[in-house]
Protein backbone atom coordinates (compact mmCIF):
# COMPACT_ATOMS: atom_id res chain seq x y z
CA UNK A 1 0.00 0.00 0.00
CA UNK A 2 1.41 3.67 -1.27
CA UNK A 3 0.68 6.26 1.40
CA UNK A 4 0.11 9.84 -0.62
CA UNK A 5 -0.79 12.96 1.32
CA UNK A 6 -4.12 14.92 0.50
CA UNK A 7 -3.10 18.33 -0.57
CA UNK A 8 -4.68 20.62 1.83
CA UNK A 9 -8.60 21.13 1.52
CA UNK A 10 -8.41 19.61 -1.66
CA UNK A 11 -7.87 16.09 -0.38
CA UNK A 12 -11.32 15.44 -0.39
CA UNK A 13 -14.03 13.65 -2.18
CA UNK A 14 -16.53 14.17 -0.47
CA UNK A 15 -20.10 15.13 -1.43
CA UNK A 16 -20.44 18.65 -3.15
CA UNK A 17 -23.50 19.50 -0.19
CA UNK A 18 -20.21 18.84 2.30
CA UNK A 19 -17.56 20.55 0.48
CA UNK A 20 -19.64 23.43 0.49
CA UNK A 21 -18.89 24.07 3.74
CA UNK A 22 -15.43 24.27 2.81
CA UNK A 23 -16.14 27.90 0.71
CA UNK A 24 -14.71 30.09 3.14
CA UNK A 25 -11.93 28.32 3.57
CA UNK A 26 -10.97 28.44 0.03
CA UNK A 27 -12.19 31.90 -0.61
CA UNK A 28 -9.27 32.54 2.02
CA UNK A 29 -6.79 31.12 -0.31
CA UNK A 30 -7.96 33.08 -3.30
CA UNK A 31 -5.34 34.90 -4.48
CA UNK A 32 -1.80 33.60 -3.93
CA UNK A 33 -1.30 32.17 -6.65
CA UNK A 34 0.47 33.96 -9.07
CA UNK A 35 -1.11 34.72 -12.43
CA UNK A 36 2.25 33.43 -14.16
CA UNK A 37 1.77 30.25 -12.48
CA UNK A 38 -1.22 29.21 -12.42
CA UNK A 39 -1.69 27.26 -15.39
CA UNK A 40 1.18 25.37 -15.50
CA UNK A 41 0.28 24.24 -11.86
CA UNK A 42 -3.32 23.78 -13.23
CA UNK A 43 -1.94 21.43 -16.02
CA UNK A 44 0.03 19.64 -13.45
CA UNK A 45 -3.02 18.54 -11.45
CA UNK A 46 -5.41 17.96 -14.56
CA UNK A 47 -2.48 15.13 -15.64
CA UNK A 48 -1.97 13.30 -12.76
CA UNK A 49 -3.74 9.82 -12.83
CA UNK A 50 -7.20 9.46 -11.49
CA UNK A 51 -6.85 7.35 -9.61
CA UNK A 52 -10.84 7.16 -8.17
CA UNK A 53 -13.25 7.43 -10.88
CA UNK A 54 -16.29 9.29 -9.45
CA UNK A 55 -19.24 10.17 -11.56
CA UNK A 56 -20.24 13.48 -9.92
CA UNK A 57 -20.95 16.51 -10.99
CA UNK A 58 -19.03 19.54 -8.33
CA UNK A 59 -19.63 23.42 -9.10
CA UNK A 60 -17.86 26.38 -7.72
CA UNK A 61 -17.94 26.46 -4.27
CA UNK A 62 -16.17 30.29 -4.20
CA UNK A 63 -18.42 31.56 -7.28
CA UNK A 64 -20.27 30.69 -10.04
CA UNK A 65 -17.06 30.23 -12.78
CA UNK A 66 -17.45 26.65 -13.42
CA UNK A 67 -18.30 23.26 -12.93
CA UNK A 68 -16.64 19.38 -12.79
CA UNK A 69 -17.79 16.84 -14.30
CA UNK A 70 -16.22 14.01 -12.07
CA UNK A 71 -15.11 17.33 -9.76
CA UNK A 72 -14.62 14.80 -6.71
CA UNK A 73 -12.77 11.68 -8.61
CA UNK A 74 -9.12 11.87 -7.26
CA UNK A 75 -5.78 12.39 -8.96
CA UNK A 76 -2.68 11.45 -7.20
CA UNK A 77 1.04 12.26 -8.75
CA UNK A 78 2.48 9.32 -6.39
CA UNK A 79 3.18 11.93 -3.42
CA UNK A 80 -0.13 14.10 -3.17
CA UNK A 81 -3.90 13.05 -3.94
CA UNK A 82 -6.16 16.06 -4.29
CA UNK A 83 -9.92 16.24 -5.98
CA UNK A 84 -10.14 16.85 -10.03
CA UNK A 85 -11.89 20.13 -9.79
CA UNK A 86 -8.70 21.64 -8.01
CA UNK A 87 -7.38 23.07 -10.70
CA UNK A 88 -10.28 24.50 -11.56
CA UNK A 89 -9.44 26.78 -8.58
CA UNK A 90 -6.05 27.66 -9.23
CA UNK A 91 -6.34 28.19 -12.59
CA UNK A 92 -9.99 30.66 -11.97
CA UNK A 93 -9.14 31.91 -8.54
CA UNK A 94 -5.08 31.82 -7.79
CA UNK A 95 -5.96 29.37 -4.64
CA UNK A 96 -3.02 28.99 -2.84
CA UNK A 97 -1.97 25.40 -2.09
CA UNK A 98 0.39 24.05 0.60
CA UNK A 99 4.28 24.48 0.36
CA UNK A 100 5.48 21.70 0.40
CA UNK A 101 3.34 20.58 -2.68
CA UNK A 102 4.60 23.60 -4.45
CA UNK A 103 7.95 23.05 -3.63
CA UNK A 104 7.18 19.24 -5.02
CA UNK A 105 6.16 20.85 -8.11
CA UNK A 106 8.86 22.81 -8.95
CA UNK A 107 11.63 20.32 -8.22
CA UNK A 108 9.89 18.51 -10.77
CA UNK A 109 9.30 21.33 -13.32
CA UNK A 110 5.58 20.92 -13.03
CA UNK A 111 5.71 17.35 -14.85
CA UNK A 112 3.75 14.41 -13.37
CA UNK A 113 5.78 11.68 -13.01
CA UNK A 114 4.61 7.96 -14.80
CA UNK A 115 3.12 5.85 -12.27
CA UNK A 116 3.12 2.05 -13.31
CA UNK A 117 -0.10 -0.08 -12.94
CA UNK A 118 1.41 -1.46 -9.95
CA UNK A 119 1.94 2.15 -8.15
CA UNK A 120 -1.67 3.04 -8.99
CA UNK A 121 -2.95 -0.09 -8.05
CA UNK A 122 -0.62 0.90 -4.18
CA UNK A 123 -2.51 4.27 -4.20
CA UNK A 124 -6.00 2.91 -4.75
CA UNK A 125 -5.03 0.52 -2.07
CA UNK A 126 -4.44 3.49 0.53
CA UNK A 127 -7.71 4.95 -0.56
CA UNK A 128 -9.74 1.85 0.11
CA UNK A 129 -7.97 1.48 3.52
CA UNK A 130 -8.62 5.53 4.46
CA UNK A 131 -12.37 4.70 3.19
CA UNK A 132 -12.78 1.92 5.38
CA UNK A 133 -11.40 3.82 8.00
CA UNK A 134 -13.09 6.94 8.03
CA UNK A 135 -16.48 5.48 6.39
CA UNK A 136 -17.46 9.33 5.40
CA UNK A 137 -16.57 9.35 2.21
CA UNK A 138 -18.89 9.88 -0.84
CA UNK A 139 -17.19 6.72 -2.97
């Protein structure tokens, strides 16, 4: 089993009725990401293998800019897991995401690294024993 780390809010799938409650929240990150940045950093978490699968439809939580179809499925680059509509919000709204992910990125010149079968198989492994665990989740 592959441990990732959920980047920040955004490691999340649950329903769009509970990450609603999250608006504020990412309202508060609006903003620091640079304009320069943010679509390379989009691109980066729009190419990262889903690695849940979830039918859903999410809309803007912050506004009324877009909306996701399969918004909650999860992506995961082999270190972070975050929800496909993330990017959404960096790319609209500059929401700032944690350090240590953005550090992550740039070491690796915002390109997703291959994950084999077997590695994605490890991840989805991790998410079925976090589901179990917690027994919140929407999937």
């Amino acid at each position: 089993m592959r441990q990732v780390t959920p980047l920040g809010l955004f490691g999340d799938s649950s329903s769009q009725s509970h990450f609603n409650s999250r608006a504020d929240a990412i309202r508060e990150l609006s903003g620091q990401l640079p304009v320069n940045e943010r679509g390379r950093v989009a691109e980066y978490l729009r190419t990262a293998p889903v690695i849940i699968a979830l039918m859903g439809f999410t809309e803007d939580v912050v506004g009324t800019e877009f909306s996701v179809m399969g918004g909650s499925a999860l992506h995961s680059d082999g270190t972070f897991y975050w929800r496909r509509d993330t990017a959404e919000y960096v790319e609209t709204y500059g929401t700032g995401l944690p350090s240590e992910f953005m550090e992550h990125g740039a070491r690796l010149a915002w390109r997703v690294p291959s994950l084999t079968d077997e590695e994605v198989l490890e991840i989805d492994d991790f998410f079925m024993f976090l589901r179990a665990r917690t027994k919140g989740t929407s999937w």
